[in-house]
C-alpha atoms as a PDB file:
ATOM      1  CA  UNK A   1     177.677  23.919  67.085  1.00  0.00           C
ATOM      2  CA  UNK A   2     175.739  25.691  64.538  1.00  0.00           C
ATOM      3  CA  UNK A   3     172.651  24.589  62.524  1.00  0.00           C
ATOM      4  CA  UNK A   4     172.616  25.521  58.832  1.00  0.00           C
ATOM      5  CA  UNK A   5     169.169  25.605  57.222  1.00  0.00           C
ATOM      6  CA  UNK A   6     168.861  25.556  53.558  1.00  0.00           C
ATOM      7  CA  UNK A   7     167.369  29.368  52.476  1.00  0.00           C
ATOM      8  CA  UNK A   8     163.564  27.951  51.092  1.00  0.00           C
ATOM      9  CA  UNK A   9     163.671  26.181  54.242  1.00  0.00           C
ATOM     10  CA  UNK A  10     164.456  29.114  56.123  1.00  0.00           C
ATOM     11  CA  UNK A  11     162.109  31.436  54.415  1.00  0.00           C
ATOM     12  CA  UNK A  12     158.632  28.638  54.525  1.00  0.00           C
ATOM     13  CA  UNK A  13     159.245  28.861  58.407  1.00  0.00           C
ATOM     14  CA  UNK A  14     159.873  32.766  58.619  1.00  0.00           C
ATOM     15  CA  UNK A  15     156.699  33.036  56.427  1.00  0.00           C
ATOM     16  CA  UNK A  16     154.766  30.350  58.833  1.00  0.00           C
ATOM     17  CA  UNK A  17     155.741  32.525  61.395  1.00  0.00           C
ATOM     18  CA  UNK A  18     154.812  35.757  60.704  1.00  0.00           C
ATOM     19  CA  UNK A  19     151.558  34.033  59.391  1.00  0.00           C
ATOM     20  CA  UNK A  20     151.146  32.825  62.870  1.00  0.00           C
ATOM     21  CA  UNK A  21     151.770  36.596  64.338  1.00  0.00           C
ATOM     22  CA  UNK A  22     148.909  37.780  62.011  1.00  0.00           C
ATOM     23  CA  UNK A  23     146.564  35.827  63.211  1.00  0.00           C
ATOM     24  CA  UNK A  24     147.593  36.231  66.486  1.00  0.00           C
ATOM     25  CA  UNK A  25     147.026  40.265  66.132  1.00  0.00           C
ATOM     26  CA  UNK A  26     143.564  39.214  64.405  1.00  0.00           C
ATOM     27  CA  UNK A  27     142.546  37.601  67.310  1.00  0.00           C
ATOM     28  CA  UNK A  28     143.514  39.981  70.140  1.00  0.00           C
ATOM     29  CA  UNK A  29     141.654  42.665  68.231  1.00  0.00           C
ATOM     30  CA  UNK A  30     138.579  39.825  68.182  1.00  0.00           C
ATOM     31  CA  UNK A  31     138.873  39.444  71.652  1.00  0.00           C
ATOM     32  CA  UNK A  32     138.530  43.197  72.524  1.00  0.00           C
ATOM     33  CA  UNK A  33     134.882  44.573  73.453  1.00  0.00           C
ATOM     34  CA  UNK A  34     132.954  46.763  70.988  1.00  0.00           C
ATOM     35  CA  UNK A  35     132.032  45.986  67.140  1.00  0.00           C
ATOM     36  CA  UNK A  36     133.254  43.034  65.142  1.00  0.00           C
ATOM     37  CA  UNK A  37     133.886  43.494  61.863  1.00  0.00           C
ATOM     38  CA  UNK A  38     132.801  41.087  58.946  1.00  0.00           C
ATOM     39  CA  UNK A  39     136.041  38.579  58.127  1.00  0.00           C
ATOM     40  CA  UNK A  40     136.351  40.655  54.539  1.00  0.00           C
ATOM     41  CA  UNK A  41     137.119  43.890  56.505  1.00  0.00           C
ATOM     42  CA  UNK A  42     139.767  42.173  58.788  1.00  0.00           C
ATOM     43  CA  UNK A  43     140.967  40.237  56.014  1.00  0.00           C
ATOM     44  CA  UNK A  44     141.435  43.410  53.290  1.00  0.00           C
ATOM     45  CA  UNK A  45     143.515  45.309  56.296  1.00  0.00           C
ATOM     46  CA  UNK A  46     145.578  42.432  57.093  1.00  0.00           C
ATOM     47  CA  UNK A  47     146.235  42.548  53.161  1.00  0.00           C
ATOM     48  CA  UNK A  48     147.489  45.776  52.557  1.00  0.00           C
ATOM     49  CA  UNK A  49     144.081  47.754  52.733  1.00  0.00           C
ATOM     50  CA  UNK A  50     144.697  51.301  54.466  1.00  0.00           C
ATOM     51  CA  UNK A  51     142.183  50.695  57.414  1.00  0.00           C
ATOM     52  CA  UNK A  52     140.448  53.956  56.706  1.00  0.00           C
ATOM     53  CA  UNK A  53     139.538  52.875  53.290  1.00  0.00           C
ATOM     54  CA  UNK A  54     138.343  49.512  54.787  1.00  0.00           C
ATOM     55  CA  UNK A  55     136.288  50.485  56.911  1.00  0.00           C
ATOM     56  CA  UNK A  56     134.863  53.567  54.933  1.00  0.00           C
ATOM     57  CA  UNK A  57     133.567  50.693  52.100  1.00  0.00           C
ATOM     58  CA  UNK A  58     132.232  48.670  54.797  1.00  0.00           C
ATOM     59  CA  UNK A  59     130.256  51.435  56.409  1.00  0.00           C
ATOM     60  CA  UNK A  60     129.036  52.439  52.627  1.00  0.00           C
ATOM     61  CA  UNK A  61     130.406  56.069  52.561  1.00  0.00           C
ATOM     62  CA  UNK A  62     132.270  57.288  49.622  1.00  0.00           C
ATOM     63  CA  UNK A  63     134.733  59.291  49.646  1.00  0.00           C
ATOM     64  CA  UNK A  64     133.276  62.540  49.411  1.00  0.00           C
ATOM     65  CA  UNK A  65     130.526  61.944  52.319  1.00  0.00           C
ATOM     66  CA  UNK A  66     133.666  60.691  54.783  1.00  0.00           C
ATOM     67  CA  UNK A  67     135.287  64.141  54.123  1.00  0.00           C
ATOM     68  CA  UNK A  68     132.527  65.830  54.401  1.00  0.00           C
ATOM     69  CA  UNK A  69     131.893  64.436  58.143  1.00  0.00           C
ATOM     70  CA  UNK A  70     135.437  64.774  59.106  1.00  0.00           C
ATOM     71  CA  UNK A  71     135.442  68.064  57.703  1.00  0.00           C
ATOM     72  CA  UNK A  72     138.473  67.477  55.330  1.00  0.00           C
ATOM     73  CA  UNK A  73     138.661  67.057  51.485  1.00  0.00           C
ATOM     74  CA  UNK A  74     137.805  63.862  49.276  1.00  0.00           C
ATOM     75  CA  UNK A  75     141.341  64.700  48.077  1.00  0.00           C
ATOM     76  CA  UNK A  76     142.764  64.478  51.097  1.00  0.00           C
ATOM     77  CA  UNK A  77     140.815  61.005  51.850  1.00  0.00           C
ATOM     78  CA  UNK A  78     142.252  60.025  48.579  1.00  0.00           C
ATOM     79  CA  UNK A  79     145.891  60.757  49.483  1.00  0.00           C
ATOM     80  CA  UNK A  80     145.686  59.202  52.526  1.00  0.00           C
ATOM     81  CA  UNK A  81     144.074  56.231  51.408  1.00  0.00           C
ATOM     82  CA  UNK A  82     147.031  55.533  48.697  1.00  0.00           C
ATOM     83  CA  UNK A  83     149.605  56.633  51.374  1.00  0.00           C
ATOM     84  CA  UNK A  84     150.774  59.768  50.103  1.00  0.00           C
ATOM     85  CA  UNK A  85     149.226  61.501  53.391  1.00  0.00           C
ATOM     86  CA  UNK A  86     149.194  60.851  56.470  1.00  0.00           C
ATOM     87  CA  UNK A  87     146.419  62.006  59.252  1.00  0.00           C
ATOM     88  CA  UNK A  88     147.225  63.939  62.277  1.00  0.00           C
ATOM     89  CA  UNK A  89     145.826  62.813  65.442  1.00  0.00           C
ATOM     90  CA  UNK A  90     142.997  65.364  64.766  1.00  0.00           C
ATOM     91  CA  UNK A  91     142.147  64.245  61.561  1.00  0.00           C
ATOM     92  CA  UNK A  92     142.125  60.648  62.607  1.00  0.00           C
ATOM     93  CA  UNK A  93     139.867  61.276  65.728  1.00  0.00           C
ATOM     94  CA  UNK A  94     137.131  63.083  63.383  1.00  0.00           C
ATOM     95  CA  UNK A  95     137.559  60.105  60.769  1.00  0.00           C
ATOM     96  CA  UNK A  96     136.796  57.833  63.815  1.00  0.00           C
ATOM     97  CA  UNK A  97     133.996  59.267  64.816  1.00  0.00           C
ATOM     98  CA  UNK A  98     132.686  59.496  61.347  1.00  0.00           C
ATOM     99  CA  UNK A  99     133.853  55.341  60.908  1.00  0.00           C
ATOM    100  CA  UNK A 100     132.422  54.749  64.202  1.00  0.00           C
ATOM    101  CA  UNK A 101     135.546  53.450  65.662  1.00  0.00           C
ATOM    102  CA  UNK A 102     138.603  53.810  67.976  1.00  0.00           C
ATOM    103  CA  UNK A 103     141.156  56.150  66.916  1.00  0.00           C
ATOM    104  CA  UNK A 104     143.550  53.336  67.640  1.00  0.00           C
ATOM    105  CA  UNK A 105     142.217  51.823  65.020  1.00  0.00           C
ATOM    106  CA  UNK A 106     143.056  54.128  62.685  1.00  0.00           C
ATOM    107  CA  UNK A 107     146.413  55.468  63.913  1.00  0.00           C
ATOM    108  CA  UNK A 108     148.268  52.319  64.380  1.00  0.00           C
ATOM    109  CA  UNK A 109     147.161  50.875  61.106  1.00  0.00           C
ATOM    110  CA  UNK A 110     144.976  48.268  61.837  1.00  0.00           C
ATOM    111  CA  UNK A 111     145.397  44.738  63.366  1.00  0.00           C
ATOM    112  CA  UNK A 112     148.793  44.044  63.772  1.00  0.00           C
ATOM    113  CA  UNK A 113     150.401  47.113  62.065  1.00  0.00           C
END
């Protein structure tokens, strides 16, 4: 027997759901030892914000002064903050140190990514 369920129907619980999956991610990330970020932080990544750019605002460093510690360009930074660019696994280890946090971070996207 199958079930039909009208398409707004359909898409309020697939929305609910991947809502719930969110905040799921959110909170495993919580739960992990080491800094907690402010809610605005988690909040901007879970909204589209490259991490790196997150987390560069929230430590104060402009773009320039995060290049300059990773020992990369600001236009560089730039392109990978819009998504033109991606890091290597070099490149994101040096912005991690410079961020002061896990690669992971970085690399998989942020929370849920």
């Amino acid at each position: 027997m199958a079930v039909v369920v009208p398409i707004a129907e359909w898409q309020r619980i697939e929305a609910a759901l991947e809502d719930r999956a969110d905040a799921a991610s959110v909170q495993a990330y919580l739960d992990q030892p080491g800094e907690a970020f402010p809610d605005a932080v988690l909040a901007a990544i879970l909204d589209g914000t490259p991490p790196i750019k997150a987390l560069r605002e929230h430590r104060g460093l402009t773009q320039a002064r995060l290049a300059r510690a990773a020992g990369t360009s600001p236009v560089y930074i730039s392109q990978i903050e819009r998504g033109e660019r991606e890091a290597g696994r070099a490149l994101v280890r040096k912005l991690a140190k410079a961020l002061k946090v896990d690669p992971e971070l970085l690399a998989g996207g942020g929370p849920g990514r």
